[in-house]
C-alpha atoms as a PDB file:
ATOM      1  CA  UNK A   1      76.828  98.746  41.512  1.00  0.00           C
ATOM      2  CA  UNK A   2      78.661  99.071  45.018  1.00  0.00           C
ATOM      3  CA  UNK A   3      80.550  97.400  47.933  1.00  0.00           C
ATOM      4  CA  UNK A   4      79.465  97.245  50.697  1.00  0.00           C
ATOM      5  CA  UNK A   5      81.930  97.329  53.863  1.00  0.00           C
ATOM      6  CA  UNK A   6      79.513  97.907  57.063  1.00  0.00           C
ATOM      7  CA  UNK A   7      78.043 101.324  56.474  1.00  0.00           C
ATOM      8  CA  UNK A   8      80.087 102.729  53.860  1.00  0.00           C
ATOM      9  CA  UNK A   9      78.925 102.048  50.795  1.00  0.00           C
ATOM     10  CA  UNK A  10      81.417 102.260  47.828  1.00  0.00           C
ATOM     11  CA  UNK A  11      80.273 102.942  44.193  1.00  0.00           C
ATOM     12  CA  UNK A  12      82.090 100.971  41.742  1.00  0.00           C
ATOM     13  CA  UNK A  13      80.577 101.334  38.585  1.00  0.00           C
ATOM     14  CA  UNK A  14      76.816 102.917  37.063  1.00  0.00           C
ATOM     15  CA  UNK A  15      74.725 101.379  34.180  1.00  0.00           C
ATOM     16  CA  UNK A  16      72.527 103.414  32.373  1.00  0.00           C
ATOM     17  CA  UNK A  17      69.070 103.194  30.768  1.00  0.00           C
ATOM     18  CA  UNK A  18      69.427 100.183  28.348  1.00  0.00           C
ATOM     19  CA  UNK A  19      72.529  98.411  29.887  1.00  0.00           C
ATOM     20  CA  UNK A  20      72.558  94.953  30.801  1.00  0.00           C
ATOM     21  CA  UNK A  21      74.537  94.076  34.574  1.00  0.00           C
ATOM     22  CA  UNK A  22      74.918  90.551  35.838  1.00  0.00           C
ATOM     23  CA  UNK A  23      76.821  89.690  32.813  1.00  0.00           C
ATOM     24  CA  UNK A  24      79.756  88.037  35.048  1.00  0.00           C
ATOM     25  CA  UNK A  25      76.887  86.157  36.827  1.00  0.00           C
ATOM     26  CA  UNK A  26      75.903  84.766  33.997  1.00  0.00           C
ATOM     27  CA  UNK A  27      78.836  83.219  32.614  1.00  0.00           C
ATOM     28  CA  UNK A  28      79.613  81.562  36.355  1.00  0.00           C
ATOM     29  CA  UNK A  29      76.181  80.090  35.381  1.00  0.00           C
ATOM     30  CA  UNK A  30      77.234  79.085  31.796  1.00  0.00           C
ATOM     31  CA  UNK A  31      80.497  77.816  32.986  1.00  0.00           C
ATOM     32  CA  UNK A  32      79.216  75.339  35.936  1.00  0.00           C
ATOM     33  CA  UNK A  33      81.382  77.942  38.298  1.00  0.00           C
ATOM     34  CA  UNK A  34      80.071  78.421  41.557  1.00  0.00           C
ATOM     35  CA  UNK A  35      81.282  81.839  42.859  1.00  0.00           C
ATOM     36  CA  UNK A  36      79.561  84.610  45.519  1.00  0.00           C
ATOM     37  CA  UNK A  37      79.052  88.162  44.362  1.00  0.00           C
ATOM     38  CA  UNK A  38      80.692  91.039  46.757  1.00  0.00           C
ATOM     39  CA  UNK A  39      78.506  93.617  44.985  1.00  0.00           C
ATOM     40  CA  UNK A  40      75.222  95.043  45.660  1.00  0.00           C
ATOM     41  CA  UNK A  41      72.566  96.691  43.347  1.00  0.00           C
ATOM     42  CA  UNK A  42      70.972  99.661  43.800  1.00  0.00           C
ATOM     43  CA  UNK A  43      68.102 101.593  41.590  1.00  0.00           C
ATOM     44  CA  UNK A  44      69.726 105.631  41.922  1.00  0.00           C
ATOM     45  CA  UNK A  45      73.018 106.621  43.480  1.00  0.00           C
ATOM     46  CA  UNK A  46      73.218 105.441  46.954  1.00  0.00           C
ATOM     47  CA  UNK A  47      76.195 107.835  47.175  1.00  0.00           C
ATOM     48  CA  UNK A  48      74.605 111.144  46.700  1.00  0.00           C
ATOM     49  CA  UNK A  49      74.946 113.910  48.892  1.00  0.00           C
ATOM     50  CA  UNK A  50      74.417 117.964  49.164  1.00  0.00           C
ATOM     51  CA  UNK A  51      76.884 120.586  49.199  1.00  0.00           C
ATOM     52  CA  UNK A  52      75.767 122.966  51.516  1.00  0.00           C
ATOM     53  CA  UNK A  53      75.894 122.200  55.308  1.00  0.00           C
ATOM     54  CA  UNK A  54      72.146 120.380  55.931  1.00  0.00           C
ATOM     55  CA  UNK A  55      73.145 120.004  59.835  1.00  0.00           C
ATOM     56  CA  UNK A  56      70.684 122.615  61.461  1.00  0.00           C
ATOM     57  CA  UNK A  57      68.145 121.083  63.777  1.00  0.00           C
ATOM     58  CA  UNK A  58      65.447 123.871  63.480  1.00  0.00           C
ATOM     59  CA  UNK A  59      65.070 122.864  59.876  1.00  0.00           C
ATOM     60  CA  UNK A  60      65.823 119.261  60.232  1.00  0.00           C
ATOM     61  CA  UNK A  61      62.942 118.849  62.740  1.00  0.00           C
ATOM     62  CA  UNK A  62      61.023 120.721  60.074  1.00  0.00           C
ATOM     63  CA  UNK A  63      61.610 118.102  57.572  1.00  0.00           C
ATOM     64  CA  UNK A  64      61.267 115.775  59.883  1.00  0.00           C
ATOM     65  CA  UNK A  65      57.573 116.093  60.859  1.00  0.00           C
ATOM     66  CA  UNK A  66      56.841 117.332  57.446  1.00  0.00           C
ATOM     67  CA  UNK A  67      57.750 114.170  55.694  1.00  0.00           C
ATOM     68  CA  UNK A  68      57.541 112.088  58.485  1.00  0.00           C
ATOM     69  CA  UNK A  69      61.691 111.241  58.669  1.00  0.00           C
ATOM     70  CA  UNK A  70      62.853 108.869  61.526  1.00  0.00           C
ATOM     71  CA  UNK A  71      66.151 110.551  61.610  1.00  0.00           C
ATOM     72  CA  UNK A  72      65.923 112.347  65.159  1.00  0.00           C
ATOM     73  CA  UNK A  73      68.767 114.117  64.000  1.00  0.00           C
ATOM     74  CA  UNK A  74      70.234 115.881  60.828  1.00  0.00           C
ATOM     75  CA  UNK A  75      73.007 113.930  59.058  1.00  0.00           C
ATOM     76  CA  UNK A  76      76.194 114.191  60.119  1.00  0.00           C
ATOM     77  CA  UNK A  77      78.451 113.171  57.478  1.00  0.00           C
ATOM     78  CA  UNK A  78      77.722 113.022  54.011  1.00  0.00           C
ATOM     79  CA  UNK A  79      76.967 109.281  54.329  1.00  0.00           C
ATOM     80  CA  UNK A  80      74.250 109.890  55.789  1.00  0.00           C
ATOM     81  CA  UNK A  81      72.516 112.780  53.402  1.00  0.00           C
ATOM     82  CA  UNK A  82      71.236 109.284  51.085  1.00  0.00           C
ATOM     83  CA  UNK A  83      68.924 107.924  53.854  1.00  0.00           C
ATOM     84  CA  UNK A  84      67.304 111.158  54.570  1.00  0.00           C
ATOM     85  CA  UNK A  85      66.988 112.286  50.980  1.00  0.00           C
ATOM     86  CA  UNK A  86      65.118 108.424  50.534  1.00  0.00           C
ATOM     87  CA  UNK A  87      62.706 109.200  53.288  1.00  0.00           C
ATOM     88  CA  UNK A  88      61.809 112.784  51.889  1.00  0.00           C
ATOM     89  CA  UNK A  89      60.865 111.333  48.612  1.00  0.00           C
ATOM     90  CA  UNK A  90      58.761 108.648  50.249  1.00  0.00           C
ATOM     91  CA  UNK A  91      56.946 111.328  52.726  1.00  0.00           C
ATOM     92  CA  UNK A  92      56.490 113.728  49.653  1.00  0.00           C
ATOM     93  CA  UNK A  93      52.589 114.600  48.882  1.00  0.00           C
ATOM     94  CA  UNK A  94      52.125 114.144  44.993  1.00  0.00           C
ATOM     95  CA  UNK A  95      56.055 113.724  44.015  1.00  0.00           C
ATOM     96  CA  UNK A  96      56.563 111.928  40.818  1.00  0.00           C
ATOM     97  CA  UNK A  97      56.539 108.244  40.495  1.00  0.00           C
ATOM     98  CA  UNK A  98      60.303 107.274  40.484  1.00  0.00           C
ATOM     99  CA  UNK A  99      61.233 103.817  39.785  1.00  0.00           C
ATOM    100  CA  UNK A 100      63.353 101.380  37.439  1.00  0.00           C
ATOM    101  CA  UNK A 101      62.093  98.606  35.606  1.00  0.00           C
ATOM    102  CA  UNK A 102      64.126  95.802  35.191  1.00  0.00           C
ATOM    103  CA  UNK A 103      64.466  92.759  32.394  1.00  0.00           C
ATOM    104  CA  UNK A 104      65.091  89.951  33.900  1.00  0.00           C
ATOM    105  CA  UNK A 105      67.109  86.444  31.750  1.00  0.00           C
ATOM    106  CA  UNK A 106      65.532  83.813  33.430  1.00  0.00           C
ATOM    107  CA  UNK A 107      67.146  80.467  34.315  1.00  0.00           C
ATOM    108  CA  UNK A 108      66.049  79.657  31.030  1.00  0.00           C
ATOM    109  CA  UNK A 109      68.133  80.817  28.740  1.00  0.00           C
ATOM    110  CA  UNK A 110      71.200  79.599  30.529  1.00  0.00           C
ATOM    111  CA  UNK A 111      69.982  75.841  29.980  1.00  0.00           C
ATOM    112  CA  UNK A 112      71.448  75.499  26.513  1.00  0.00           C
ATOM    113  CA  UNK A 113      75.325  76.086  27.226  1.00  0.00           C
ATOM    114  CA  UNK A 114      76.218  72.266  25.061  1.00  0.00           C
ATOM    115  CA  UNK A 115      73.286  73.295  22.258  1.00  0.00           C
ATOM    116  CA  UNK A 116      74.912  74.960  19.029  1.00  0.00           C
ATOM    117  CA  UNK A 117      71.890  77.061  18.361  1.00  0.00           C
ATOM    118  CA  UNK A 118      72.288  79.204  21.395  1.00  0.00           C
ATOM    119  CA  UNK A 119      75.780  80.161  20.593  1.00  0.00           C
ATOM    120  CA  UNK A 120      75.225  83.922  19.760  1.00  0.00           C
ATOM    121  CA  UNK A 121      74.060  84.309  22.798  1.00  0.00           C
ATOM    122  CA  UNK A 122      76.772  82.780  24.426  1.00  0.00           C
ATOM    123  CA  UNK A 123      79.316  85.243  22.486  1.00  0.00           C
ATOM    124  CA  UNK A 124      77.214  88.287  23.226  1.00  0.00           C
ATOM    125  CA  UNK A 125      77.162  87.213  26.862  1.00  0.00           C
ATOM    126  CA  UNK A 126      81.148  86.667  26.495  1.00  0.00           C
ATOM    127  CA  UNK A 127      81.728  90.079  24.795  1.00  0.00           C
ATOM    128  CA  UNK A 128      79.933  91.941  27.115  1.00  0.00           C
ATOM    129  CA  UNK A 129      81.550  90.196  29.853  1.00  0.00           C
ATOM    130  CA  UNK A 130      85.004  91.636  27.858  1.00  0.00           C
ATOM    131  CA  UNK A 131      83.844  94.960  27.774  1.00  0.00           C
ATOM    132  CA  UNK A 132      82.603  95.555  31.414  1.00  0.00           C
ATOM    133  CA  UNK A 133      85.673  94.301  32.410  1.00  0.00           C
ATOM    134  CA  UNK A 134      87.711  97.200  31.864  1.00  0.00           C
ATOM    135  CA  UNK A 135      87.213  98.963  35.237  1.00  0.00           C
ATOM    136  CA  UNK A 136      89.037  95.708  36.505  1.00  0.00           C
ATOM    137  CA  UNK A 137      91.534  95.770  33.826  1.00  0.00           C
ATOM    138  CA  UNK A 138      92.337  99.493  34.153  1.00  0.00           C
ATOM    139  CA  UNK A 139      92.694  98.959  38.444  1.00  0.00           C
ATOM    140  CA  UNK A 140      95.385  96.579  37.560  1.00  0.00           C
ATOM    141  CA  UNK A 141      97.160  98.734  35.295  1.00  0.00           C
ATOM    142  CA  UNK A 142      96.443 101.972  37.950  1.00  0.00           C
ATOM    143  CA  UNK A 143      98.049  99.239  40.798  1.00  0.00           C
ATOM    144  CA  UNK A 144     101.434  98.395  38.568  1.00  0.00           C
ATOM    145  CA  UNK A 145     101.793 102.211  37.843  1.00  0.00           C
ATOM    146  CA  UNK A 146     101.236 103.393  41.519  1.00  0.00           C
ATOM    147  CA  UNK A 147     103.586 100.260  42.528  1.00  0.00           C
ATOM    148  CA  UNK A 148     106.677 102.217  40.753  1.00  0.00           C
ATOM    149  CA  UNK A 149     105.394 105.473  42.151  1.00  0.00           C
ATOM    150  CA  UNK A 150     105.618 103.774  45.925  1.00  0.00           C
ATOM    151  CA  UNK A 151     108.631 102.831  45.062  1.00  0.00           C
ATOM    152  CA  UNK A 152     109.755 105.836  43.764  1.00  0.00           C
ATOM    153  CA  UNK A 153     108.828 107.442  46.921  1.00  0.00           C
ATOM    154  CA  UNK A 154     110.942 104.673  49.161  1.00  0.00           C
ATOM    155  CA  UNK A 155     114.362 105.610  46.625  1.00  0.00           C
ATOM    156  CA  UNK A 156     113.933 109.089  47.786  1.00  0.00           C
ATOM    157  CA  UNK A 157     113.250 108.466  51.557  1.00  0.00           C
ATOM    158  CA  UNK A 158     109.867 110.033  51.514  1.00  0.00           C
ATOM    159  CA  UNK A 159     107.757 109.207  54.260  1.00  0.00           C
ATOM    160  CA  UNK A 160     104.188 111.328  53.409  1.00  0.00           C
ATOM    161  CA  UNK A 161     101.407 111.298  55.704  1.00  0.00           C
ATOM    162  CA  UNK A 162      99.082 108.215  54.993  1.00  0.00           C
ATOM    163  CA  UNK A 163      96.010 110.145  54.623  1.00  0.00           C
ATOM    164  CA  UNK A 164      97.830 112.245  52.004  1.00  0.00           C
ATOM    165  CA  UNK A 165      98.499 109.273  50.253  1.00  0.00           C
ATOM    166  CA  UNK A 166      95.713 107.976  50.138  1.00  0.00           C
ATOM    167  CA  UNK A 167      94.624 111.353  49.019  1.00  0.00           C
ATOM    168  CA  UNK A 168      97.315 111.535  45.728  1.00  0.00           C
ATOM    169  CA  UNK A 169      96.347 107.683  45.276  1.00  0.00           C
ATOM    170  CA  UNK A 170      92.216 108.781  45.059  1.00  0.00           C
ATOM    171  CA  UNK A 171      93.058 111.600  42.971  1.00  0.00           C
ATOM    172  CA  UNK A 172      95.106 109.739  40.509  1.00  0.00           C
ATOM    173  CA  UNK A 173      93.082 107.098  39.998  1.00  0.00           C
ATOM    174  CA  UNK A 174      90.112 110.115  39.286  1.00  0.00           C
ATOM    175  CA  UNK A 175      91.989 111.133  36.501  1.00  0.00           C
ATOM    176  CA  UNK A 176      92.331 107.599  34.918  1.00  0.00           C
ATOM    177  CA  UNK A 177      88.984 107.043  34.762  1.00  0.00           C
ATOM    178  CA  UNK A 178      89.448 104.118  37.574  1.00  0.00           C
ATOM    179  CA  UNK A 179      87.931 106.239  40.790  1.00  0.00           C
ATOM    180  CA  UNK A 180      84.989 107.843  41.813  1.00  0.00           C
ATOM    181  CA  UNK A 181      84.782 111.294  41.781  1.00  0.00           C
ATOM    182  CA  UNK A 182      81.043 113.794  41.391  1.00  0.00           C
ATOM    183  CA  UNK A 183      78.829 115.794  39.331  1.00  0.00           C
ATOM    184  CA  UNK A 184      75.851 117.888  39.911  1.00  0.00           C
ATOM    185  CA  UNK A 185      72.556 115.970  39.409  1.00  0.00           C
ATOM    186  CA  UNK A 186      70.940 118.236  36.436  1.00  0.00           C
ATOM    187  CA  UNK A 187      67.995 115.449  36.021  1.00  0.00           C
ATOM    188  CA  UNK A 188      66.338 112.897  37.875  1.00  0.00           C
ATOM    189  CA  UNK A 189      68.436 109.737  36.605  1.00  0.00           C
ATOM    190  CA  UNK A 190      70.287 109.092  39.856  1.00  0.00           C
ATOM    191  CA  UNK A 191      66.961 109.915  42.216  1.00  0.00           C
ATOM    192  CA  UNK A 192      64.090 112.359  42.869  1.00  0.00           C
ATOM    193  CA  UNK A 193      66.669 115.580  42.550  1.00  0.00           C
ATOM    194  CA  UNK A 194      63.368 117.943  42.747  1.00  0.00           C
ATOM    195  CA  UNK A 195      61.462 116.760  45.181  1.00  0.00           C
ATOM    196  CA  UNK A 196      64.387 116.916  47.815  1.00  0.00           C
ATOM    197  CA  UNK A 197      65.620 120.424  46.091  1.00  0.00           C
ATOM    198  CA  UNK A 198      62.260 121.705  47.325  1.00  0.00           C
ATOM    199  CA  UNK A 199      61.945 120.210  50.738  1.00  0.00           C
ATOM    200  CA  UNK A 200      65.077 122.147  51.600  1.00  0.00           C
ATOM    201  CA  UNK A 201      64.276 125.131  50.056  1.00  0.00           C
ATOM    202  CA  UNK A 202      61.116 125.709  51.294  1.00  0.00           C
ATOM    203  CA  UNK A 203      60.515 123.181  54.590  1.00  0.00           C
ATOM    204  CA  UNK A 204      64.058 123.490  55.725  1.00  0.00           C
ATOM    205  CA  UNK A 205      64.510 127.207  54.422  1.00  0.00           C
ATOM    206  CA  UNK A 206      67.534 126.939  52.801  1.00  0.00           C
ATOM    207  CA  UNK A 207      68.256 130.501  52.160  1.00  0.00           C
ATOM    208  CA  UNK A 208      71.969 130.868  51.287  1.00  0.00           C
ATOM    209  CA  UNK A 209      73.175 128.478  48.956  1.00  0.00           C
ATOM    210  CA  UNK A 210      71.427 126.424  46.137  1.00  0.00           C
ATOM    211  CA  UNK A 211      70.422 122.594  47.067  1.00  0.00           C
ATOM    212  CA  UNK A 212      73.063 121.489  44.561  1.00  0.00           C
ATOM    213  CA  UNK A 213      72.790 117.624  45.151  1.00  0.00           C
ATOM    214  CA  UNK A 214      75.999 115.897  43.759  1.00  0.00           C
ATOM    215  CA  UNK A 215      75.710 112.149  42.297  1.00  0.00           C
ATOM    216  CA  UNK A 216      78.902 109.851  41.343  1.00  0.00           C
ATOM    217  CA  UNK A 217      80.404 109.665  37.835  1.00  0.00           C
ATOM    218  CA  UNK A 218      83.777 109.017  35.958  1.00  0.00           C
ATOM    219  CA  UNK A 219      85.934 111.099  34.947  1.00  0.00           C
ATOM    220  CA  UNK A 220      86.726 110.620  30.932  1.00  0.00           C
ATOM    221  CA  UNK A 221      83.110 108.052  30.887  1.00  0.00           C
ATOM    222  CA  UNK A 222      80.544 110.533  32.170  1.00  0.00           C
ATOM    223  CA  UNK A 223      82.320 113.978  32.184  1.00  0.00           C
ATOM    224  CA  UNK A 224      85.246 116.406  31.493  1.00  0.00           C
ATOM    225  CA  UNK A 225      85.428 117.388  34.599  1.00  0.00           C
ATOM    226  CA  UNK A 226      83.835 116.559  38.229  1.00  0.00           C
ATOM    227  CA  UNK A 227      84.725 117.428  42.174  1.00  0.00           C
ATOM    228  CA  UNK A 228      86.075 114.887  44.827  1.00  0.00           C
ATOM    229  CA  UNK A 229      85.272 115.469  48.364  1.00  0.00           C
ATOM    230  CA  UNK A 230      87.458 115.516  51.172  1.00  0.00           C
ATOM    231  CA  UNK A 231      84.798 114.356  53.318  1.00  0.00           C
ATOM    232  CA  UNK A 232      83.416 111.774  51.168  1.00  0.00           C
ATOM    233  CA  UNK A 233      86.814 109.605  50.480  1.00  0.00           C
ATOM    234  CA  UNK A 234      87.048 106.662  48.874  1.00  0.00           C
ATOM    235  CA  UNK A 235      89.799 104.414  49.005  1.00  0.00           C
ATOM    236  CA  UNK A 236      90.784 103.103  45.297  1.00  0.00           C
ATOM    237  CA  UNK A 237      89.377  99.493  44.315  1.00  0.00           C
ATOM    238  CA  UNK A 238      92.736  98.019  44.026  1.00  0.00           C
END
């Protein structure tokens, strides 16, 4: 699930195999309540990227007639390392069928909200809601504690740089479990990690560094521990 803000695109939480999403949706629906969704849903990361540099042209142009890319030019920030990764997969002779299937509640089973019998559902629907509203719950509690911090800083008279601290704010947030920080992608959960491993090891000749493709996590939900890139900030969803 992201936000959207032009083209950055801002993860904000990942469901597994076997989770249910729309589950706020869905009570709007059960509740009469009319109210627009500022998230997006995407099969895969849309926020993955590769650690070493992928900027050369030679090899980018290599990649680009091999697969057929319509990227004239090799990505230039890590933004842009998703679109080109997409286009490899999709130009890729005999890669793997990659693809989610999705369960869909139809408008059905939200036309008994006054009928006793479909109360369980109703409660599962409301628990669930409950649950997946932690990463809200937490930002709130993450916004009153960095509040007292802020003013902290003003009792002191310390005027930091913005962009560090926006930096301590990103970082902080990381290691409540509230922010987005990155792991390597060891499987092929979060999109085609092979296919694109092998286009730049042996199309683009990547010689010097393994095509270690990072995908978003949490820190505390997904792992122990995980890396936050300087060039790939994200401002805390608070």
């Amino acid at each position: 699930i992201n936000a959207e803000y032009g083209e950055r695109i801002i993860p904000v939480n990942f469901h597994k195999s076997g989770n249910i999403f729309g589950a706020f949706e869905s009570m709007n629906l059960l509740a009469n309540i009319q109210a627009n969704s500022i998230w997006s849903v995407s099969a895969g990361g849309r926020s993955v990227f590769m650690v070493p540099r992928i900027t050369d042209k030679i090899g980018h142009n290599r990649i680009r007639k091999e697969f057929g890319i319509s990227c004239d030019e090799p990505p230039l920030d890590l933004q842009g390392h998703w679109k080109v990764f997409k286009e490899i997969y999709e130009g890729y002779s005999g890669a793997k069928d990659w693809y989610n299937e999705v369960l869909v509640f139809t408008n059905e089973w939200f036309k008994h909200s006054n009928d006793a019998k479909w109360l369980k559902f109703q409660l599962y629907i409301c628990k669930l809601c409950w649950f997946q509203s932690r990463l809200l719950r937490d930002a709130i509690e993450f916004g009153l504690l960095w509040s007292s911090f802020g003013n902290e800083m003003s009792s002191r008279n310390l005027r930091p740089r913005p962009y560090l601290v926006e930096t301590l704010k990103q970082l902080l947030s990381i290691a409540n479990g509230v922010g987005v920080s990155f792991k390597p992608a060891v499987d092929e959960t979060t999109l085609p990690v092979a296919c694109i491993q092998d286009a730049y090891l042996n199309c683009y000749n990547l010689k010097t560094y393994i095509p270690t493709i990072m995908q978003p996590c949490k820190l505390q939900t997904d792992v122990t521990k995980s890396y936050y890139s300087l060039a790939l900030p994200y401002s805390a969803l608070i």
